[in-house]
C-alpha atoms as a PDB file:
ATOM      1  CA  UNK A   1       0.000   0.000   0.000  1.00  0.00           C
ATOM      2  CA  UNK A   2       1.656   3.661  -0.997  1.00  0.00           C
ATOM      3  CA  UNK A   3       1.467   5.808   1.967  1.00  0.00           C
ATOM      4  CA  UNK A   4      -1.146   8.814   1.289  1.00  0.00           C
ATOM      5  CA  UNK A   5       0.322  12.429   0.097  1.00  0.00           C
ATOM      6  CA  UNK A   6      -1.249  13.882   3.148  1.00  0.00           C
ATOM      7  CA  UNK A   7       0.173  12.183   6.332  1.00  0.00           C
ATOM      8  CA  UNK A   8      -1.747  11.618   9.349  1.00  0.00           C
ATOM      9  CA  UNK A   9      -1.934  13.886  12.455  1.00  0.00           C
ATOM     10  CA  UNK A  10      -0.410  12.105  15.562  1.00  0.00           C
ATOM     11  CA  UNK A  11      -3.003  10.359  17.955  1.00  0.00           C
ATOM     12  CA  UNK A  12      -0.998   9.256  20.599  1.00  0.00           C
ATOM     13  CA  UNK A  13       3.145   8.406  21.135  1.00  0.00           C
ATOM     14  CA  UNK A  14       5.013   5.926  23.107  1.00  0.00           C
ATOM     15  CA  UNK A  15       8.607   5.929  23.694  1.00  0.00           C
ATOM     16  CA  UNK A  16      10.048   2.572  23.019  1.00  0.00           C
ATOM     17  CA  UNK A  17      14.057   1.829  23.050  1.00  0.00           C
ATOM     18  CA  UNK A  18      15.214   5.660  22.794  1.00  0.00           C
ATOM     19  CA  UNK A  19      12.831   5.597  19.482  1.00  0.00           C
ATOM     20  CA  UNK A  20       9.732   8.120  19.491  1.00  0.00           C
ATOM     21  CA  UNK A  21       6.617   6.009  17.856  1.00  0.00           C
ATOM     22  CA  UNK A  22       3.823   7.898  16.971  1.00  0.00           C
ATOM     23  CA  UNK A  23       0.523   5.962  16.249  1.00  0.00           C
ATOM     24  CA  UNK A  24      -1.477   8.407  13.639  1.00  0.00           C
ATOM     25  CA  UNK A  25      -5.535   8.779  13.161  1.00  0.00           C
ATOM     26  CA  UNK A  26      -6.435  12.555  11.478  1.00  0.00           C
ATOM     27  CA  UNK A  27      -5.050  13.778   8.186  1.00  0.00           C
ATOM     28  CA  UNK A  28      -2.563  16.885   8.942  1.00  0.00           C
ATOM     29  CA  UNK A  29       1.332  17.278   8.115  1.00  0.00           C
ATOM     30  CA  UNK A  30       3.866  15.216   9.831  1.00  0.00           C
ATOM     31  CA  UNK A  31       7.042  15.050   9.576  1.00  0.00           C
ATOM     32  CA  UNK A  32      10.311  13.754  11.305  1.00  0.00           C
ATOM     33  CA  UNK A  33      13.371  15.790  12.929  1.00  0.00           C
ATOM     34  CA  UNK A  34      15.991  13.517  10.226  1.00  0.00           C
ATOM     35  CA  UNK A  35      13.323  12.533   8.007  1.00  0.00           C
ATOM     36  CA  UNK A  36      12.414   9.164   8.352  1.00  0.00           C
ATOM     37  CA  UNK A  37      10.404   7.548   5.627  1.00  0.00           C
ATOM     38  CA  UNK A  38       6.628   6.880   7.109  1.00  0.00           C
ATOM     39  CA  UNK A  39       6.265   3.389   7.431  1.00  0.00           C
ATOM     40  CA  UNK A  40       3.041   1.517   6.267  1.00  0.00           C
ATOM     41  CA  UNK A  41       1.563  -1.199   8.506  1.00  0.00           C
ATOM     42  CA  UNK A  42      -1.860  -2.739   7.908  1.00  0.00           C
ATOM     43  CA  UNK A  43      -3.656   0.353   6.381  1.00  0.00           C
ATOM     44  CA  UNK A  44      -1.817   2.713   8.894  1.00  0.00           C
ATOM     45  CA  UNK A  45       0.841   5.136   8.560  1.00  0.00           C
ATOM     46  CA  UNK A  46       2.954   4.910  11.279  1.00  0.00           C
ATOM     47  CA  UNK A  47       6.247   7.710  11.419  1.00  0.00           C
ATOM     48  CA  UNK A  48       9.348   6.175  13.150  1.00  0.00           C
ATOM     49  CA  UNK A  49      11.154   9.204  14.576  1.00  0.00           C
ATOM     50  CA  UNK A  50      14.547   8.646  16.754  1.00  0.00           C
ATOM     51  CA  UNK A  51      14.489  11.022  19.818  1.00  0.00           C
ATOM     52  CA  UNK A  52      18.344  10.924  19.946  1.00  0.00           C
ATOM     53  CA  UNK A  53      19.765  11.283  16.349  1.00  0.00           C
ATOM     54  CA  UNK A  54      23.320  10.674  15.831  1.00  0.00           C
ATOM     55  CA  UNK A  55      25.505  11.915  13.389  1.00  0.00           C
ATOM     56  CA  UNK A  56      25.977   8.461  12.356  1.00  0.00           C
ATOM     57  CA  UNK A  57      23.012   7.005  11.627  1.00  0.00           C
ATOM     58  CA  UNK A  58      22.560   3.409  10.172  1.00  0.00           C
ATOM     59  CA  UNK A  59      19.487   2.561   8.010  1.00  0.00           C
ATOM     60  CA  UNK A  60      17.706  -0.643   7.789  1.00  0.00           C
ATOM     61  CA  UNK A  61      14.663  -2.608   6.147  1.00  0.00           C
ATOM     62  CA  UNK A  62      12.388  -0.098   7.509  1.00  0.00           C
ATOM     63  CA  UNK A  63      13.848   3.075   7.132  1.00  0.00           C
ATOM     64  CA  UNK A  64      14.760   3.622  10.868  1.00  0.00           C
ATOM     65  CA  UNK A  65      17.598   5.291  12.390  1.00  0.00           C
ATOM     66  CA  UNK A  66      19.436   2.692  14.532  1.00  0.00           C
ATOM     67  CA  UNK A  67      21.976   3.605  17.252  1.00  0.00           C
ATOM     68  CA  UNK A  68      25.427   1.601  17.872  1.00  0.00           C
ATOM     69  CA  UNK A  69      25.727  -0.418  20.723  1.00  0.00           C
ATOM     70  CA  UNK A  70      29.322   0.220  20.865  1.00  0.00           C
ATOM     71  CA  UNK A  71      28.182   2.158  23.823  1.00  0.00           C
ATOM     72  CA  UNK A  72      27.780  -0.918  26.257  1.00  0.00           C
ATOM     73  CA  UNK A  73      29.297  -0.575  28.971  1.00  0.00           C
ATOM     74  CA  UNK A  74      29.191  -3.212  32.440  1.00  0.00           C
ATOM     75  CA  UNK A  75      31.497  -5.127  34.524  1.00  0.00           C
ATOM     76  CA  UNK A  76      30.968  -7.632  37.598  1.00  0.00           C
ATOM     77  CA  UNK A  77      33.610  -8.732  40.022  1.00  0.00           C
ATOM     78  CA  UNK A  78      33.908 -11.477  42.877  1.00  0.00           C
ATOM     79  CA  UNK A  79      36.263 -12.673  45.456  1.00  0.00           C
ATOM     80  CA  UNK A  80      36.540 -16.296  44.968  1.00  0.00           C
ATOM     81  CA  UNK A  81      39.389 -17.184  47.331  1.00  0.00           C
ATOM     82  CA  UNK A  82      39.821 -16.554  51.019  1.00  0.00           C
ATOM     83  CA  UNK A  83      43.625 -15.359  50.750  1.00  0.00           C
ATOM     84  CA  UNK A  84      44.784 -12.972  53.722  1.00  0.00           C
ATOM     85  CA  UNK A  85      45.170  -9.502  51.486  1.00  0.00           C
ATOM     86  CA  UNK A  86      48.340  -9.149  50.238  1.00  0.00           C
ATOM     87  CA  UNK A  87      51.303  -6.442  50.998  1.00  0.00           C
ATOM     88  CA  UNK A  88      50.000  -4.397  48.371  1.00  0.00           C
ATOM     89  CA  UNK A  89      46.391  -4.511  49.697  1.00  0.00           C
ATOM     90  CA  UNK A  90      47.332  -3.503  53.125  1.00  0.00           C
ATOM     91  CA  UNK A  91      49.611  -0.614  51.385  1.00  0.00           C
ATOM     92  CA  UNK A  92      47.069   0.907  49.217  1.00  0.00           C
ATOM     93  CA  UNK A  93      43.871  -0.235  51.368  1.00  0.00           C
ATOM     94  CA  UNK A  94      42.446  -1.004  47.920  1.00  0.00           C
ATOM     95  CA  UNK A  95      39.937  -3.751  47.464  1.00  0.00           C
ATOM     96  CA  UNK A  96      41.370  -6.967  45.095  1.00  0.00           C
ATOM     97  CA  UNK A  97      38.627  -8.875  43.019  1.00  0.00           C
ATOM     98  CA  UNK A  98      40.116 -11.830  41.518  1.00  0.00           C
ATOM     99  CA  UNK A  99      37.085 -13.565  38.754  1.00  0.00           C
ATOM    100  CA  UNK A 100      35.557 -11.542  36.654  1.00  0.00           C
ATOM    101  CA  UNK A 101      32.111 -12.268  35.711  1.00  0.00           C
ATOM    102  CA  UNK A 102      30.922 -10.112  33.053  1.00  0.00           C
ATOM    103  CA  UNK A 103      33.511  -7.148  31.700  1.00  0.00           C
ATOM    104  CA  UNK A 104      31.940  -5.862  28.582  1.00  0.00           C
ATOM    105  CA  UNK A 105      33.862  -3.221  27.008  1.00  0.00           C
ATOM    106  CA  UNK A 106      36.839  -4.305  28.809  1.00  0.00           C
ATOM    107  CA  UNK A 107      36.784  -1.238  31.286  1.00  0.00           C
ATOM    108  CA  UNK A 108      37.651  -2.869  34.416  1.00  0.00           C
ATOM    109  CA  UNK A 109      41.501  -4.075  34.874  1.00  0.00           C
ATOM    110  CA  UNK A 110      41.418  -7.071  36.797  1.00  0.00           C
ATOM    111  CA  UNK A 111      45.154  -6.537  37.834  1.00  0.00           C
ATOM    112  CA  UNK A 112      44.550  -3.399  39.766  1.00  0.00           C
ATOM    113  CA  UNK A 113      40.946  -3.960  40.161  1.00  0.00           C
ATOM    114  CA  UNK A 114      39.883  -0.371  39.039  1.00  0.00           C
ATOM    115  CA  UNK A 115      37.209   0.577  36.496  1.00  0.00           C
ATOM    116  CA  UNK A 116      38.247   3.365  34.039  1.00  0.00           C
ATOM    117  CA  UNK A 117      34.997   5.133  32.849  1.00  0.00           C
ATOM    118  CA  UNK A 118      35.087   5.448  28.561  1.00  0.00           C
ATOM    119  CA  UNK A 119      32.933   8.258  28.085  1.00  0.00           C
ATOM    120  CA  UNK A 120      31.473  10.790  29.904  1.00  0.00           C
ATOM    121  CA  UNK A 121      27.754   9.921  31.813  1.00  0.00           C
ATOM    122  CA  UNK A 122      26.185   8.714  34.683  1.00  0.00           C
ATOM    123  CA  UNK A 123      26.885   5.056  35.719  1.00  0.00           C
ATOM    124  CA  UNK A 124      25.678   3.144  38.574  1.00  0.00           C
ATOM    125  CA  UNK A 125      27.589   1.169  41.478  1.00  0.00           C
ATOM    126  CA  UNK A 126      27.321  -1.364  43.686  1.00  0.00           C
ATOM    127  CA  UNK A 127      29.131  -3.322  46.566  1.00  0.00           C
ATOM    128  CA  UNK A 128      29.478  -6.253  48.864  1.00  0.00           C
ATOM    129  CA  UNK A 129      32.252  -6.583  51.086  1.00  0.00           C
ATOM    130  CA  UNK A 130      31.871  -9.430  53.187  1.00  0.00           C
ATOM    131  CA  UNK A 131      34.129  -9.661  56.407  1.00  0.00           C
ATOM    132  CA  UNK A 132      34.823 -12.612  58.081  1.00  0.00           C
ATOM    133  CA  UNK A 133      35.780 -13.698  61.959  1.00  0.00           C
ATOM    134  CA  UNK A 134      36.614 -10.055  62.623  1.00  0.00           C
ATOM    135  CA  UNK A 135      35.060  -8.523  65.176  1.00  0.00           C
ATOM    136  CA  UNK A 136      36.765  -4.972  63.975  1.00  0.00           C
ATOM    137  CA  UNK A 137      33.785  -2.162  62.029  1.00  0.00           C
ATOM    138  CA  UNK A 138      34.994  -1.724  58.406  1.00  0.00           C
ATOM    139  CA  UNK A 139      34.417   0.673  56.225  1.00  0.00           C
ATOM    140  CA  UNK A 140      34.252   0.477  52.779  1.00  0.00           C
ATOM    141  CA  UNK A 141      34.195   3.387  50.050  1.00  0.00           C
ATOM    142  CA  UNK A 142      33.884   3.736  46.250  1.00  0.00           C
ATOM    143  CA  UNK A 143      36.375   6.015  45.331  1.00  0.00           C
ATOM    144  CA  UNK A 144      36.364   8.493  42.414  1.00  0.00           C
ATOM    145  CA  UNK A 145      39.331   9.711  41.276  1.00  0.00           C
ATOM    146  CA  UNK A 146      40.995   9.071  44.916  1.00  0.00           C
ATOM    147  CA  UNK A 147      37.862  10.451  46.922  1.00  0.00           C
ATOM    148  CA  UNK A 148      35.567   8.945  48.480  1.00  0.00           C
ATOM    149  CA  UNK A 149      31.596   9.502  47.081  1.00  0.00           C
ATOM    150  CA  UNK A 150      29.652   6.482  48.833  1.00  0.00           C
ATOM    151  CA  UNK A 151      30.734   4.534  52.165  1.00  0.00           C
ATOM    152  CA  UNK A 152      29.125   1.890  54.012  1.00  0.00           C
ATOM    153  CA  UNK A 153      29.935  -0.209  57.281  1.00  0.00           C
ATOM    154  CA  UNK A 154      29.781  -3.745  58.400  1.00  0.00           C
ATOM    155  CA  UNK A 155      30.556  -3.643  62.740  1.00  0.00           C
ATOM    156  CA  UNK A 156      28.265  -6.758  63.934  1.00  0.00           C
ATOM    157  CA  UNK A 157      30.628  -8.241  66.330  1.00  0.00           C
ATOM    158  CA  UNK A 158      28.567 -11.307  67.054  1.00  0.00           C
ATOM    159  CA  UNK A 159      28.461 -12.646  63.821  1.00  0.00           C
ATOM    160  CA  UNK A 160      31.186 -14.515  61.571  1.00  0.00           C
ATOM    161  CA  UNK A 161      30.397 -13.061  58.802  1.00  0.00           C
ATOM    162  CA  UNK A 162      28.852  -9.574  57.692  1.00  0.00           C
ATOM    163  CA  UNK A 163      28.892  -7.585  54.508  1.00  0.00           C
ATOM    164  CA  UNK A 164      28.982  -4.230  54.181  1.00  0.00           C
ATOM    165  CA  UNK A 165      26.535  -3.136  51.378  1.00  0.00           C
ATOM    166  CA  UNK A 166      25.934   0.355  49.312  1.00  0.00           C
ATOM    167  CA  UNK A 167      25.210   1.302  45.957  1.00  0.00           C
ATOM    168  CA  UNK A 168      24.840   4.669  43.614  1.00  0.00           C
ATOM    169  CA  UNK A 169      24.829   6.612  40.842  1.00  0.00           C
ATOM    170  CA  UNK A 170      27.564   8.930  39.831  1.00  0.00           C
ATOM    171  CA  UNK A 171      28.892  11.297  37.229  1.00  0.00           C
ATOM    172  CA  UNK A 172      32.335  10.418  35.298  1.00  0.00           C
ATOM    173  CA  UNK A 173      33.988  11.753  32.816  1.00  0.00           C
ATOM    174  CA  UNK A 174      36.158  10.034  30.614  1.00  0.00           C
ATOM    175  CA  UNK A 175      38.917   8.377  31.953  1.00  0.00           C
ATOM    176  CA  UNK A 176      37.801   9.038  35.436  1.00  0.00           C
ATOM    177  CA  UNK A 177      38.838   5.922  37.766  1.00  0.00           C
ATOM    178  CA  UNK A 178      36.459   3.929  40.237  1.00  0.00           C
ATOM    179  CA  UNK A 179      37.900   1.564  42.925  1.00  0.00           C
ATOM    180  CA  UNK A 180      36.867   0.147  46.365  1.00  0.00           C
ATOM    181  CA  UNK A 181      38.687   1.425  49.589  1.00  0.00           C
ATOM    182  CA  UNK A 182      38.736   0.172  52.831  1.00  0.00           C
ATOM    183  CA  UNK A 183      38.665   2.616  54.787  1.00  0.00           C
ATOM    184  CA  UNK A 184      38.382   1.448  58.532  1.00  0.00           C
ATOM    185  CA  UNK A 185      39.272  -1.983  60.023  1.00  0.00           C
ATOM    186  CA  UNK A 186      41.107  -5.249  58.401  1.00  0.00           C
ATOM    187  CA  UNK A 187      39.844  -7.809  56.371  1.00  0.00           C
ATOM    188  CA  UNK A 188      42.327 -10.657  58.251  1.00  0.00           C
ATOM    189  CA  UNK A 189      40.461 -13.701  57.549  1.00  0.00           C
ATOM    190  CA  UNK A 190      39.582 -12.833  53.777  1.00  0.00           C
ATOM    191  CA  UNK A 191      36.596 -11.645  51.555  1.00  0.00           C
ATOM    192  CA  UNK A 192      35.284 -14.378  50.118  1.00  0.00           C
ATOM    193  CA  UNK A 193      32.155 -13.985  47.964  1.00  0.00           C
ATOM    194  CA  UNK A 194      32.541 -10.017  48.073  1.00  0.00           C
ATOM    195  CA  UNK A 195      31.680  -8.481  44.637  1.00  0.00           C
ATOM    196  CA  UNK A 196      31.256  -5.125  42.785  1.00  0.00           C
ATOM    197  CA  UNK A 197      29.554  -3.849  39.663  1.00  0.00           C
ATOM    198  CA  UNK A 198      28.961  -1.195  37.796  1.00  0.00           C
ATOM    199  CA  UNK A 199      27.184  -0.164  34.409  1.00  0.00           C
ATOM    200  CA  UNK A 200      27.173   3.135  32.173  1.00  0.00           C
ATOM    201  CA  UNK A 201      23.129   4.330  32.500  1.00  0.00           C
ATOM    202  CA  UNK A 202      23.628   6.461  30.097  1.00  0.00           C
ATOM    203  CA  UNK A 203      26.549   8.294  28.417  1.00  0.00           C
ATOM    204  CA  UNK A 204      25.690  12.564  28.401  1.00  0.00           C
END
């Protein structure tokens, strides 16, 4: 069916995967911010519009405007082993991960366990230390660029194990560097089944 010379006017929109839909019902003028083709679907036009153009847009079958997803950006870390921390973890007080999970992008280094943000935007954090026959309150940061932006504490003394627990979103720009810190206490006895994550939300 040839879509009509007269488009119709919207009658209601829904955002769907950063793409603007607009269903259509009255005749009026219509058109799209990069002028994409109407697309006809049973008897009715429907205009495809993407709310977030790039300046690299890639066509397909139907005429939309498709973003990358070169953009993905996550990462997941756990303590598998029990080891005492090391001389360099009692030096820098930084937190050691040692399995990966899930790394896409490759924006965490394992070695020092530190994520280095690509690109500019918000991305969200999370954290679970767990400590283990301590009886010592630990603290535990996320640290941005060597300061520390969320904390949280673990200080149960009549339990064997205890986690402390937080999670955030922040603002990085690229290249900026997020670690974990402890900042009070020990972890003699290991951190076993500790992890942290993080994901870009969305770049800005």
């Amino acid at each position: 069916m040839e879509p009509s010379s007269s488009y119709l006017a919207p009658r209601s929109a829904v955002v769907v995967g950063g793409l603007l839909l607009l269903v259509l019902g009255v005749p009026s003028e219509v058109s799209c911010q990069n002028e994409t083709e109407p697309i006809v679907l049973e008897g009715k036009c429907l205009v495809v519009c993407d709310s977030t153009p790039t300046a690299e847009p890639s066509g397909n079958a139907l005429g939309m405007s498709v973003r990358s997803g070169t953009g993905r950006v996550a990462f997941s870390a756990i303590r598998n082993t029990n080891h005492e921390p090391s001389e360099m973890s009692n030096r820098t007080m930084t937190i050691y991960f040692d399995q990966i999970l899930v790394n896409v992008g490759s924006h965490f280094d394992p070695a020092r366990s530190i994520f280095v943000a690509p690109r500019k935007g918000v991305y969200s954090f999370s954290f679970h230390v767990v400590k283990v026959y301590n009886r010592q309150t630990i603290q535990v940061s996320l640290v941005l660029n060597g300061f520390p932006v969320i904390s949280a504490f673990a200080g149960d003394q009549d339990v064997t194990r205890e986690a402390a627990t937080n999670a955030g979103l922040v603002m990085m720009e690229r290249g900026d560097k997020a670690y974990l810190k402890l900042e009070r206490g020990n972890l003699m006895g290991g951190w076993k089944y500790s992890t942290f994550s993080g994901f870009l939300v969305f770049p800005l």
